[in-house]
C-alpha atoms as a PDB file:
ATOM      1  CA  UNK A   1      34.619 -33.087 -36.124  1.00  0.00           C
ATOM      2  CA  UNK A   2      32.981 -36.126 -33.697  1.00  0.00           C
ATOM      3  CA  UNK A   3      30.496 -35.018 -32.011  1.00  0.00           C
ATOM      4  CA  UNK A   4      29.701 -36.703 -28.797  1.00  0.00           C
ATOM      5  CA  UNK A   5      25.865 -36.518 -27.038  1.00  0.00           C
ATOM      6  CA  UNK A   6      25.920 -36.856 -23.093  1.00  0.00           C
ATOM      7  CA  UNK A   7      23.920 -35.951 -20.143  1.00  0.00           C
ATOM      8  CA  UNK A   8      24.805 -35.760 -16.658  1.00  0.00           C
ATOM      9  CA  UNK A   9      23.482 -37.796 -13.881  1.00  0.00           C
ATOM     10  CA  UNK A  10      21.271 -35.519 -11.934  1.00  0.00           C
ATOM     11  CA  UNK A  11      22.341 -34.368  -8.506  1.00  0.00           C
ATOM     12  CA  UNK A  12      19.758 -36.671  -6.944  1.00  0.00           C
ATOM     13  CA  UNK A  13      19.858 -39.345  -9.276  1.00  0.00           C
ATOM     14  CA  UNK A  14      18.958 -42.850  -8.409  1.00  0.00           C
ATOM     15  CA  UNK A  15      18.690 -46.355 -10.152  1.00  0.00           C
ATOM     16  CA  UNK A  16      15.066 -46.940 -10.836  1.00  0.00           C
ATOM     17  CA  UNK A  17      14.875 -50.094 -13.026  1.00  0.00           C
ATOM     18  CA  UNK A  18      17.678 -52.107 -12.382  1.00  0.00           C
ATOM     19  CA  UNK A  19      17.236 -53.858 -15.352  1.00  0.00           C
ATOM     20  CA  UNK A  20      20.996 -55.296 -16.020  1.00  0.00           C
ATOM     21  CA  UNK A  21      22.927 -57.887 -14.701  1.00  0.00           C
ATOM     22  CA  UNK A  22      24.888 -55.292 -12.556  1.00  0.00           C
ATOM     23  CA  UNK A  23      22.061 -52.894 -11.507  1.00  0.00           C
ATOM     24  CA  UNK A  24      19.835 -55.557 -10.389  1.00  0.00           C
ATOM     25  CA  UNK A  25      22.074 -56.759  -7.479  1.00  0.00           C
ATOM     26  CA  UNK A  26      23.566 -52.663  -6.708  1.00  0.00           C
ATOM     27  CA  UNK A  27      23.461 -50.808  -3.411  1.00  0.00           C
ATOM     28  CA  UNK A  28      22.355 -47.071  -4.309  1.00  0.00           C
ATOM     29  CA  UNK A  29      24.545 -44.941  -5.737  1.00  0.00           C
ATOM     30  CA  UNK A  30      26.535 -41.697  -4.837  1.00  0.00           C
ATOM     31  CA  UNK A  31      24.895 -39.033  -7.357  1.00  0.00           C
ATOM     32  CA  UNK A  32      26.970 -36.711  -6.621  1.00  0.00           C
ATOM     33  CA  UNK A  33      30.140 -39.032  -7.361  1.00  0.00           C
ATOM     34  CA  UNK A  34      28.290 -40.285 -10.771  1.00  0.00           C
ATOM     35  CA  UNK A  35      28.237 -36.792 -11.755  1.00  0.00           C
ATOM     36  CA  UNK A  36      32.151 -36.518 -11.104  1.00  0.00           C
ATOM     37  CA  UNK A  37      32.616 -39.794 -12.904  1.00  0.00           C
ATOM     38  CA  UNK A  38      30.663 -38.320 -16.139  1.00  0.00           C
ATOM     39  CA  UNK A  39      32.794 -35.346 -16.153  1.00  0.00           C
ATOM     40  CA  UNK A  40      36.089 -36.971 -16.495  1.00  0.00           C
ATOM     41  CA  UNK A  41      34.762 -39.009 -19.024  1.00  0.00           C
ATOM     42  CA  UNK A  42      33.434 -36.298 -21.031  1.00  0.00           C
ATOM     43  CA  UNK A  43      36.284 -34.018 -20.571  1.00  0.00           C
ATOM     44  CA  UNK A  44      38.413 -37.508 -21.430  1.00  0.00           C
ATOM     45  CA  UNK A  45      36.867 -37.197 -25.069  1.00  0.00           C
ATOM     46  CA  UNK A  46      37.538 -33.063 -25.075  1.00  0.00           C
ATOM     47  CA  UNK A  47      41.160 -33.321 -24.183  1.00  0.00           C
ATOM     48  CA  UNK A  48      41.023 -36.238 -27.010  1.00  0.00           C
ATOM     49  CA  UNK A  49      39.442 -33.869 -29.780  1.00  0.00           C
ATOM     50  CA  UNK A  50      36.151 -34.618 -29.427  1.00  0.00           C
ATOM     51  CA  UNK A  51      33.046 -31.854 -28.823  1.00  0.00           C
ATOM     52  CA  UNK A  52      30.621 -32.923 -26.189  1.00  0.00           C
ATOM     53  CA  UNK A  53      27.186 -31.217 -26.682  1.00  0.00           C
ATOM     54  CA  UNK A  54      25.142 -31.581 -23.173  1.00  0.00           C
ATOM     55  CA  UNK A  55      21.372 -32.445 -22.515  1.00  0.00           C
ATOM     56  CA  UNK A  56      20.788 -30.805 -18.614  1.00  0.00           C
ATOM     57  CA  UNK A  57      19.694 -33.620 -16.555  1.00  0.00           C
ATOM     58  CA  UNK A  58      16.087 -33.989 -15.529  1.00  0.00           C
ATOM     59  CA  UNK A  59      15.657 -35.878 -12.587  1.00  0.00           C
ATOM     60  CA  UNK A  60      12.412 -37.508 -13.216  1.00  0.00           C
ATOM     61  CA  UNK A  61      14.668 -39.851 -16.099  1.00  0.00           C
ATOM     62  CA  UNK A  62      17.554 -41.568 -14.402  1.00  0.00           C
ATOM     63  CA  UNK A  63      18.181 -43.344 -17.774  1.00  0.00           C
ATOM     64  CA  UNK A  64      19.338 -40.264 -19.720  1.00  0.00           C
ATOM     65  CA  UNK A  65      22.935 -40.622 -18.979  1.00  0.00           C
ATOM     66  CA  UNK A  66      23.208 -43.942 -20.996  1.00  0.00           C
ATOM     67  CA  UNK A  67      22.893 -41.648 -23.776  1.00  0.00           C
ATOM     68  CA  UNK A  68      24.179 -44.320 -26.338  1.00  0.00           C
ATOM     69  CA  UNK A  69      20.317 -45.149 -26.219  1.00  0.00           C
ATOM     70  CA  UNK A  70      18.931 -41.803 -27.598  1.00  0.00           C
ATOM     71  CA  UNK A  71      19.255 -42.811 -30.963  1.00  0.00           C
ATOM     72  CA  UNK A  72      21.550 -42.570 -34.098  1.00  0.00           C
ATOM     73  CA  UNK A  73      22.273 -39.818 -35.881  1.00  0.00           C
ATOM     74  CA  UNK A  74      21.885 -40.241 -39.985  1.00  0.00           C
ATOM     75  CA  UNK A  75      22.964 -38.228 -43.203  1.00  0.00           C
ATOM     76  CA  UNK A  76      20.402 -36.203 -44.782  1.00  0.00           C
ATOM     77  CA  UNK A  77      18.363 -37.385 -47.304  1.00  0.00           C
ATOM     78  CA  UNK A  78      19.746 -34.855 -49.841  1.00  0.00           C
ATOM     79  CA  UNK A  79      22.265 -31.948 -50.178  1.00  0.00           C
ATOM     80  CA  UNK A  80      21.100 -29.016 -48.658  1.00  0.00           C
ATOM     81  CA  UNK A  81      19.003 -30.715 -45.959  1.00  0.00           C
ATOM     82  CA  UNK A  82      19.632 -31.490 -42.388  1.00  0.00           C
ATOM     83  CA  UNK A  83      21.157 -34.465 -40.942  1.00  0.00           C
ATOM     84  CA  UNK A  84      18.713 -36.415 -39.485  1.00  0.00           C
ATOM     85  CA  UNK A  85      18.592 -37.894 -35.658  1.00  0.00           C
ATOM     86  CA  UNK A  86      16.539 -41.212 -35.493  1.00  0.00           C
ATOM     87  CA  UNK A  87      14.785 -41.128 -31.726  1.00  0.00           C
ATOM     88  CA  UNK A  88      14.791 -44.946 -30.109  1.00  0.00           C
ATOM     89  CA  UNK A  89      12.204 -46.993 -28.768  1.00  0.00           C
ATOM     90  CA  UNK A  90      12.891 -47.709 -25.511  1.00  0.00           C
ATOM     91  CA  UNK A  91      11.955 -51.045 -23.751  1.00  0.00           C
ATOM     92  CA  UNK A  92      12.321 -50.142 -19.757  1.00  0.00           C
ATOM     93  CA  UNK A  93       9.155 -48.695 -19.403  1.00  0.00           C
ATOM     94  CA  UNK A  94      11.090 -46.137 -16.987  1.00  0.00           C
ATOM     95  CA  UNK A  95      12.765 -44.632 -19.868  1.00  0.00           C
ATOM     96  CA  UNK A  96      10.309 -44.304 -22.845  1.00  0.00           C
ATOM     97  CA  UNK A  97       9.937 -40.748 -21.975  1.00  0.00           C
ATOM     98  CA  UNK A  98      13.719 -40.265 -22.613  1.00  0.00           C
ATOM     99  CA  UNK A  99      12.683 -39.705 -26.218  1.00  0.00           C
ATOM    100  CA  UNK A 100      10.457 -36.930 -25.755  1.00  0.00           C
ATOM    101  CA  UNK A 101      13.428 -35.170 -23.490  1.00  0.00           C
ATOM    102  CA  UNK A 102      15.899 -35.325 -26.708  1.00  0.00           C
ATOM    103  CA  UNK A 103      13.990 -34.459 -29.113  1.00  0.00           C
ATOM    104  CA  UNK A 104      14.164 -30.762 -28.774  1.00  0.00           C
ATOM    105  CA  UNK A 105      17.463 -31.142 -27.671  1.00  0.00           C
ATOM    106  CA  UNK A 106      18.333 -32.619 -31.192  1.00  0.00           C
ATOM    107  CA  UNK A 107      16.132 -30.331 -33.014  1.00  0.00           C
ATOM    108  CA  UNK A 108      17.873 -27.037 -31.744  1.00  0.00           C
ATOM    109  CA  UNK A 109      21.376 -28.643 -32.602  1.00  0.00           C
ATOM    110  CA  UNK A 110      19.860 -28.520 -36.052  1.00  0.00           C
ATOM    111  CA  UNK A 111      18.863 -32.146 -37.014  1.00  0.00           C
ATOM    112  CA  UNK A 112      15.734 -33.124 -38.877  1.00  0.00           C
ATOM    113  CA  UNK A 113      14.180 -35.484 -36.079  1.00  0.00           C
ATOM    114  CA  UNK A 114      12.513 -39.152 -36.532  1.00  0.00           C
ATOM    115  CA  UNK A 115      10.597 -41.332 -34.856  1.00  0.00           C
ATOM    116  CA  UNK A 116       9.946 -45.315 -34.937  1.00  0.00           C
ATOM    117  CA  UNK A 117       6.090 -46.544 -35.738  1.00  0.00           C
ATOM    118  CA  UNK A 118       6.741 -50.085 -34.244  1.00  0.00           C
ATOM    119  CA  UNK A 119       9.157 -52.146 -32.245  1.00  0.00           C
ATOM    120  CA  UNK A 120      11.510 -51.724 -29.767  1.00  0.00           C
ATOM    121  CA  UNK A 121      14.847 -50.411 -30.541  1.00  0.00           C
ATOM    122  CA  UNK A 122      17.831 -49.172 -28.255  1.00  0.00           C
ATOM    123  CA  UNK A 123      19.803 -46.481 -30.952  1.00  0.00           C
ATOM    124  CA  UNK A 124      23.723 -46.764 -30.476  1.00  0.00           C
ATOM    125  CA  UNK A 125      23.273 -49.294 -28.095  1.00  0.00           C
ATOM    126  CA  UNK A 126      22.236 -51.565 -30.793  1.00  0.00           C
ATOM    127  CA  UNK A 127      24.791 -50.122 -33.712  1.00  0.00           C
ATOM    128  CA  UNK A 128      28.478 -50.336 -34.309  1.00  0.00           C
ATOM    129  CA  UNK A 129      30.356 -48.650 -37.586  1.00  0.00           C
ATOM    130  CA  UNK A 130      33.090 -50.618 -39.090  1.00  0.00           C
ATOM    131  CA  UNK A 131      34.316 -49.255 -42.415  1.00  0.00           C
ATOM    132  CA  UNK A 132      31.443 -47.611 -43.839  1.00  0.00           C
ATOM    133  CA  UNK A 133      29.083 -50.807 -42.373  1.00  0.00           C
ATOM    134  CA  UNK A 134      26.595 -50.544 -39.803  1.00  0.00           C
ATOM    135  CA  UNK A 135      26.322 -53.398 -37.616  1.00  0.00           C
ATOM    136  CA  UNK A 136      22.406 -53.635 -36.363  1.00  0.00           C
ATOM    137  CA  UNK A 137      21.589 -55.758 -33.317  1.00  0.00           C
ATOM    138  CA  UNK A 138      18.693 -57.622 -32.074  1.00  0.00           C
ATOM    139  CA  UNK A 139      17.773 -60.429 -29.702  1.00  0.00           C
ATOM    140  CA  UNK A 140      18.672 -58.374 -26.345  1.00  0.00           C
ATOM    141  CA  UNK A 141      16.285 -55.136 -25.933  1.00  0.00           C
ATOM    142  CA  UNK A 142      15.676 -53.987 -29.549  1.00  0.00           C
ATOM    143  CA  UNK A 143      13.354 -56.806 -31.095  1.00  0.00           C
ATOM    144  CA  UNK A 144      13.611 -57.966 -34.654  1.00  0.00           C
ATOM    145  CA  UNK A 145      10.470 -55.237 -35.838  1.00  0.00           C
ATOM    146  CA  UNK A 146      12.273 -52.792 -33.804  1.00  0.00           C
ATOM    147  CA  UNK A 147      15.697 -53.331 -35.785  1.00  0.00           C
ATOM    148  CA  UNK A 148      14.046 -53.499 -39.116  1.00  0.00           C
ATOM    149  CA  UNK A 149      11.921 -50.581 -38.751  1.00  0.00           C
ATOM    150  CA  UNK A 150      15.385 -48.531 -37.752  1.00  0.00           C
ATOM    151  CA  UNK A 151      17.129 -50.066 -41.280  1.00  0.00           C
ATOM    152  CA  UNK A 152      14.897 -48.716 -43.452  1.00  0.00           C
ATOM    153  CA  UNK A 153      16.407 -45.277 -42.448  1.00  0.00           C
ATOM    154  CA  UNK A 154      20.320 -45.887 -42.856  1.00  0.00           C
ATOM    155  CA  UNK A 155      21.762 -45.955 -46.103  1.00  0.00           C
ATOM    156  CA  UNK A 156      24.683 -48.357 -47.532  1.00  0.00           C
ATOM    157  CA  UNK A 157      25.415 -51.797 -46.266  1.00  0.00           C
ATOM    158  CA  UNK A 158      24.277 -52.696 -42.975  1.00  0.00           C
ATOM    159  CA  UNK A 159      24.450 -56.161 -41.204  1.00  0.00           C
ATOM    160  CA  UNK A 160      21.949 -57.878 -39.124  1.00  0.00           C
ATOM    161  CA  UNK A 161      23.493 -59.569 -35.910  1.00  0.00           C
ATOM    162  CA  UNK A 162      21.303 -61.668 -33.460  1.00  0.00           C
ATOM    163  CA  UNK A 163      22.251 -61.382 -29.365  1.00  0.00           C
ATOM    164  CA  UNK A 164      20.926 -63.002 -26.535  1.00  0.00           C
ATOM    165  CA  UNK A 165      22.122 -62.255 -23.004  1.00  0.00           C
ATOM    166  CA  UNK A 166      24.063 -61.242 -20.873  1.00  0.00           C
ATOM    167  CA  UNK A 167      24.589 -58.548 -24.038  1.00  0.00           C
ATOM    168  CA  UNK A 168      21.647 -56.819 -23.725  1.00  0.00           C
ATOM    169  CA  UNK A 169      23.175 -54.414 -26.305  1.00  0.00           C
ATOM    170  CA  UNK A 170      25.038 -55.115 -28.955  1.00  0.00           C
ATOM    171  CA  UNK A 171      27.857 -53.349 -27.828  1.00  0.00           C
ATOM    172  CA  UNK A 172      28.543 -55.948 -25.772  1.00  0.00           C
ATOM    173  CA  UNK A 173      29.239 -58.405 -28.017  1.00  0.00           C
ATOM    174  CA  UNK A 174      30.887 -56.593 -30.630  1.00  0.00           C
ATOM    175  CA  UNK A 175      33.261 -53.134 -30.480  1.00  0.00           C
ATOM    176  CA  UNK A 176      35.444 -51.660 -33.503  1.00  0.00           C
ATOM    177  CA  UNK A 177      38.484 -50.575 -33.352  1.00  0.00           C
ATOM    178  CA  UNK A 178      38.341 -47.949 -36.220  1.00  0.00           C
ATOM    179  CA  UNK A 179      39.557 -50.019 -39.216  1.00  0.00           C
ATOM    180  CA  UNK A 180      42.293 -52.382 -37.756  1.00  0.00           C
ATOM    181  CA  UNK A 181      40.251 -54.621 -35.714  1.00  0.00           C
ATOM    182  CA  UNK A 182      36.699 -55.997 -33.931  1.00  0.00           C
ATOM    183  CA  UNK A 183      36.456 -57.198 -30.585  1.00  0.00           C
ATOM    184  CA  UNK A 184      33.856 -59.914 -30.604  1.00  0.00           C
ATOM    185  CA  UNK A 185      32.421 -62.380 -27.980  1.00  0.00           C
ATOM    186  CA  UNK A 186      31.443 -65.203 -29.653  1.00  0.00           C
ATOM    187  CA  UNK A 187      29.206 -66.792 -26.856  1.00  0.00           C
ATOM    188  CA  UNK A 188      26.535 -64.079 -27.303  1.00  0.00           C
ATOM    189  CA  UNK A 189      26.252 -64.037 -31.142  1.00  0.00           C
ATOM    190  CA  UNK A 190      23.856 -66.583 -32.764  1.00  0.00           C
ATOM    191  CA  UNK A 191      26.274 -68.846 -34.664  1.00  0.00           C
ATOM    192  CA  UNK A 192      24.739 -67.628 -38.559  1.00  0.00           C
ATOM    193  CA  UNK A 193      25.475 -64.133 -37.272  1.00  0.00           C
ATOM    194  CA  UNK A 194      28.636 -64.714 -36.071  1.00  0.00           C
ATOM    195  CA  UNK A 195      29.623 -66.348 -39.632  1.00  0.00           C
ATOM    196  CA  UNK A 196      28.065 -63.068 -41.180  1.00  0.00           C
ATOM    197  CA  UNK A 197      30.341 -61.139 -39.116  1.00  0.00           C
ATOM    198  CA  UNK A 198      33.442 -63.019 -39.751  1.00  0.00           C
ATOM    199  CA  UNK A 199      32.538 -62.999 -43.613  1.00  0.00           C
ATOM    200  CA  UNK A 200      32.124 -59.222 -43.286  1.00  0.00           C
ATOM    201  CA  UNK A 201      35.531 -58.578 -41.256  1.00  0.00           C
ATOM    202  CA  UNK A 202      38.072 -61.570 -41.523  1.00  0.00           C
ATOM    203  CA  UNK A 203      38.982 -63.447 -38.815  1.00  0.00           C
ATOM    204  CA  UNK A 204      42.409 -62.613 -38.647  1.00  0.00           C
ATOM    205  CA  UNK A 205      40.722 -59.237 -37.500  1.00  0.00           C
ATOM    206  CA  UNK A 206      38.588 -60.683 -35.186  1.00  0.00           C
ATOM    207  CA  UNK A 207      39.664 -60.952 -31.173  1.00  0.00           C
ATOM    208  CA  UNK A 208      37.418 -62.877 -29.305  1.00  0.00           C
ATOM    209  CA  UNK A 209      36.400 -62.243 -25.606  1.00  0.00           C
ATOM    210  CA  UNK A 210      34.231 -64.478 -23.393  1.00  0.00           C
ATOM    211  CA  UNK A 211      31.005 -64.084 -21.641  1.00  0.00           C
ATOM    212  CA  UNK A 212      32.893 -63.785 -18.324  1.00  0.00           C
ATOM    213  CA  UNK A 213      34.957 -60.759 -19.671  1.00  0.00           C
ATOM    214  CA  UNK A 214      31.984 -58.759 -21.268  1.00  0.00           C
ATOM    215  CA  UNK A 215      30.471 -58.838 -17.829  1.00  0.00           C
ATOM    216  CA  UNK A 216      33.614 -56.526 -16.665  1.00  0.00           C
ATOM    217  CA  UNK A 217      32.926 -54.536 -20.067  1.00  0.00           C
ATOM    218  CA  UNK A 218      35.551 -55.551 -22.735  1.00  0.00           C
ATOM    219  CA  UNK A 219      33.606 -54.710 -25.338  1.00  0.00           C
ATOM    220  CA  UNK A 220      32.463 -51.009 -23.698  1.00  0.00           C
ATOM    221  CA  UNK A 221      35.607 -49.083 -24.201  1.00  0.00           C
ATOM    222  CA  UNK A 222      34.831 -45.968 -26.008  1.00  0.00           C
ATOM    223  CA  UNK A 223      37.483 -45.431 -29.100  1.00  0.00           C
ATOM    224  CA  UNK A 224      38.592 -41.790 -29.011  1.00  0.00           C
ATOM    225  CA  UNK A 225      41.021 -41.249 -31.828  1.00  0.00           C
ATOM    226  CA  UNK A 226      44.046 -43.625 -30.952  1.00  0.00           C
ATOM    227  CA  UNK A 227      42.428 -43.988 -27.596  1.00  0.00           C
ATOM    228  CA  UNK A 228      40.010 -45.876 -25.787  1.00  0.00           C
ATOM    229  CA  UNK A 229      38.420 -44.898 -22.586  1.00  0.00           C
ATOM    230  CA  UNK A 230      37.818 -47.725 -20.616  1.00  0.00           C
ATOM    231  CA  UNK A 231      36.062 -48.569 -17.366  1.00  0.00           C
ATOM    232  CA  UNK A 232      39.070 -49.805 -14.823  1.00  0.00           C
ATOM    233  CA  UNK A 233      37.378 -53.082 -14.684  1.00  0.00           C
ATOM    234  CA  UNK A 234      38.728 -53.741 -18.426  1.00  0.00           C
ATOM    235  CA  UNK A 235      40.496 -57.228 -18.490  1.00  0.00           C
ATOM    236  CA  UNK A 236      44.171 -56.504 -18.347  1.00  0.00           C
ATOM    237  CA  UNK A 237      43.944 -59.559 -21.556  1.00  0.00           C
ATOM    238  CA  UNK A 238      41.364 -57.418 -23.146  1.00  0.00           C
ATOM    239  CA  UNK A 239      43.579 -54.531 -22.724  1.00  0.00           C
ATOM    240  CA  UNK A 240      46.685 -56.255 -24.169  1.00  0.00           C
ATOM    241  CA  UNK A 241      44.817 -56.588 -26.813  1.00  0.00           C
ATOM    242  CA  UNK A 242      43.423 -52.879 -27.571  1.00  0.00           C
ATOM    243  CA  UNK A 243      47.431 -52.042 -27.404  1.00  0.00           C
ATOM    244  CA  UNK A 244      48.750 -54.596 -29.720  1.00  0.00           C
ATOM    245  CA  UNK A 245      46.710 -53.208 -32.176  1.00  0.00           C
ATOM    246  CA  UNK A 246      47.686 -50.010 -31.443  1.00  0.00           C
ATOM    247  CA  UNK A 247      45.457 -47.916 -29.812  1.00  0.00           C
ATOM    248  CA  UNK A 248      46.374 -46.409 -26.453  1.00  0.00           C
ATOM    249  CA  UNK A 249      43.920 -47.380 -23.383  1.00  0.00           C
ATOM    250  CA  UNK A 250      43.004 -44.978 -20.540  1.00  0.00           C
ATOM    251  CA  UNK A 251      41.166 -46.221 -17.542  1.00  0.00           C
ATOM    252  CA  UNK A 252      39.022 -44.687 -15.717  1.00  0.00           C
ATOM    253  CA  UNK A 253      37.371 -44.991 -12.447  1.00  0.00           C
ATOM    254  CA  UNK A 254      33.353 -45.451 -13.267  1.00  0.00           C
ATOM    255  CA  UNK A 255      32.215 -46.942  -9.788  1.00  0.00           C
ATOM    256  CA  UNK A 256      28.605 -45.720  -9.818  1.00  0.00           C
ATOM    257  CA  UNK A 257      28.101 -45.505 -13.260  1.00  0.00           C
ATOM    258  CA  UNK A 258      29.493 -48.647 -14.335  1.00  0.00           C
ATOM    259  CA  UNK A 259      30.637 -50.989 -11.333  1.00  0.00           C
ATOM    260  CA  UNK A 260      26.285 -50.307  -9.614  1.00  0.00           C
ATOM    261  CA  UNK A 261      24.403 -48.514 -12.881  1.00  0.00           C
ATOM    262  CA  UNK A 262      26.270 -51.213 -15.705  1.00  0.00           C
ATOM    263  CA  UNK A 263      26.884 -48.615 -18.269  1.00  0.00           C
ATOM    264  CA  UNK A 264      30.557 -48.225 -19.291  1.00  0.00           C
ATOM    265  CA  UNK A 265      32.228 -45.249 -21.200  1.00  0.00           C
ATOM    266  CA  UNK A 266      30.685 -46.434 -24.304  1.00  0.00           C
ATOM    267  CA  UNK A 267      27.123 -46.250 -22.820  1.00  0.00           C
ATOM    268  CA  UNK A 268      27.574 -42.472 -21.938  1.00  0.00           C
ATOM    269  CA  UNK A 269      27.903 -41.303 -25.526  1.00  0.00           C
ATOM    270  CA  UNK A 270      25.764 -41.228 -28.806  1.00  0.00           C
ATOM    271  CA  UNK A 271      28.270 -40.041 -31.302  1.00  0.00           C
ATOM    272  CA  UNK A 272      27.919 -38.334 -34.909  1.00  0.00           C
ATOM    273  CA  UNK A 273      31.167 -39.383 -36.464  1.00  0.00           C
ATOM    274  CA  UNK A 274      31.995 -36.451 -38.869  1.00  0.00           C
ATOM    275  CA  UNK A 275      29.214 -34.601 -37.942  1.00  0.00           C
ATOM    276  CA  UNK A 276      27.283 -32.322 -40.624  1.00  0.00           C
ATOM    277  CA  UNK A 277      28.902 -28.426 -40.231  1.00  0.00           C
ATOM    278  CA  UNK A 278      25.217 -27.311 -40.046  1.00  0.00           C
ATOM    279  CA  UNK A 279      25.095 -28.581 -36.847  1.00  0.00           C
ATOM    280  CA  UNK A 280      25.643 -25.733 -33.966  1.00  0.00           C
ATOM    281  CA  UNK A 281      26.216 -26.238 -30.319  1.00  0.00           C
ATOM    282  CA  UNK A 282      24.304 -23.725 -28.555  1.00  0.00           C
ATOM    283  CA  UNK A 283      26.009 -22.349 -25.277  1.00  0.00           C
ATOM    284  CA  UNK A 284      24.101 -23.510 -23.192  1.00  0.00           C
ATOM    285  CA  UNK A 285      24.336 -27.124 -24.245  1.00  0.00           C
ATOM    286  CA  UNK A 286      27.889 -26.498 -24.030  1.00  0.00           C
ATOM    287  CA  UNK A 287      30.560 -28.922 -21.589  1.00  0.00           C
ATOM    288  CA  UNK A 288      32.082 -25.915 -20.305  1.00  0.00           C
ATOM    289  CA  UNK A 289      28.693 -25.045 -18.697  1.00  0.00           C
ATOM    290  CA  UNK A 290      28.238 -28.001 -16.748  1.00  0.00           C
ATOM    291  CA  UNK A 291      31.535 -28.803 -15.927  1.00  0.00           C
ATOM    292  CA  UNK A 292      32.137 -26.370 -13.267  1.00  0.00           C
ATOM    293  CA  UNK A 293      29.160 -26.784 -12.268  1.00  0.00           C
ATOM    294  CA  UNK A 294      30.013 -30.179 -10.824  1.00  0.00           C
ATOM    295  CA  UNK A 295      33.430 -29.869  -9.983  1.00  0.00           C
ATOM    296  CA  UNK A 296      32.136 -26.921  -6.946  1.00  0.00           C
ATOM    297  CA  UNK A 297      29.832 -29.944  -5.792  1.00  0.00           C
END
């Protein structure tokens, strides 16, 4: 099974450090409708076959929602061990305690947990899977120690991609669509990396997306199976696109958390694709705990 890592937006969360193009220019937001928004996306990826596993919210960290940033989870080193969860460095000074709020959370799911020595780097925010490659970006938050000292722990090829802004993730210049295809915007991808990623995937299965459409999050769909959960903003090109090769897309309505916050659907989750059977959800990190929860809000 996927397994997909969120956490809620606290009932009295608030942007702190507006530190994105779309946060940086917001009017507060509506906690209580962020929450709502969260739940539809993580019962989206249930009713899609995905499990959700839930870290409670803590109000002190209005970053832990973005949960792509807690980290990446890794095979273990050998058979018999755990998996292993590698915890990001964070660069907003606001959310460097977010790693100290997952670890336990990662520990009793039944990883083996690791930490960075050096450098800034942003987890899933900064990694994309595209037929048994990882994709490791640099250049936006996560520095070039950060990514290196993050490679050293993944296994098999991986390919080093170099971002500037507006992506200040890689997953805004670059999304898979399982196998078939990669969106790509071009205008945020030094032009060696870009030829490394066209080497790597072909360009007849490359679709390319401009600056002005990542900025209404084409490349922050989250793939679910033969679906992607998008933010409504989603180019209707962009969309065209997703279809033609395929994949169904189903928008939803992400206001506060995307429209104020700038985190799409794709920001909300850390995933472990295939996840390691000796991982256990206990109940009380369980959606169905939380979810009623915020629908009697």
């Amino acid at each position: 099974m996927d397994l997909y890592f969120m956490s809620p937006p606290h009932p009295t969360w608030s942007l702190r450090g507006k530190a994105n193009f779309r946060s940086r220019k917001a009017e507060a937001v509506d906690p209580l409708r962020a929450r709502r928004e969260w739940l539809t996306v993580a019962e989206g990826i249930e009713a899609l076959g995905g499990v959700v596993a839930v870290l409670p919210p803590n109000a002190e960290l209005s970053g832990l929602p973005y949960a792509a940033e807690a980290g990446q989870p890794l095979p273990p080193l050998a058979p018999g061990r755990r998996p292993r969860f590698l915890l990001s460095r964070m660069k907003p000074e606001h959310r460097r305690a977010e790693a100290a709020e997952w670890r336990p959370f990662f520990e009793q799911l039944g990883f083996e947990v690791i930490e960075l020595e050096s450098g800034i780097w942003e987890g899933q925010g900064d990694v994309a899977r595209f037929e048994g490659a990882h994709f490791l970006f640099w250049g936006g938050r996560t520095d070039l120690v950060g990514m290196h000292a993050a490679k050293r722990h993944f296994a098999g090829e991986v390919v080093e991609l170099n971002i500037w802004e507006p992506a200040f993730h890689g997953n805004m210049a670059a999304l898979p669509l399982g196998s078939a295809a990669v969106l790509v915007c071009a205008d945020v991808l030094n032009e060696d990396s870009l030829a490394l990623l066209e080497a790597r995937v072909g360009r007849d299965r490359m679709h390319f997306v401009s600056e002005e459409e990542i900025c209404c999050y084409a490349t922050n769909g989250l793939p679910v199976g033969d679906t992607v959960l998008a933010p409504s903003i989603l180019p209707q090109r962009v969309r065209g696109i997703i279809e033609r090769e395929g994949f169904k897309v189903a928008e939803l309505a992400l206001p506060e958390l995307c429209e104020k916050a700038g985190g799409a659907s794709r920001c909300l989750v850390c995933v472990s694709y295939d996840a390691d059977p000796m991982l256990q959800i206990p109940a009380e990190y369980s959606l169905a705990r939380f979810a009623d929860e915020i629908r009697r809000e």
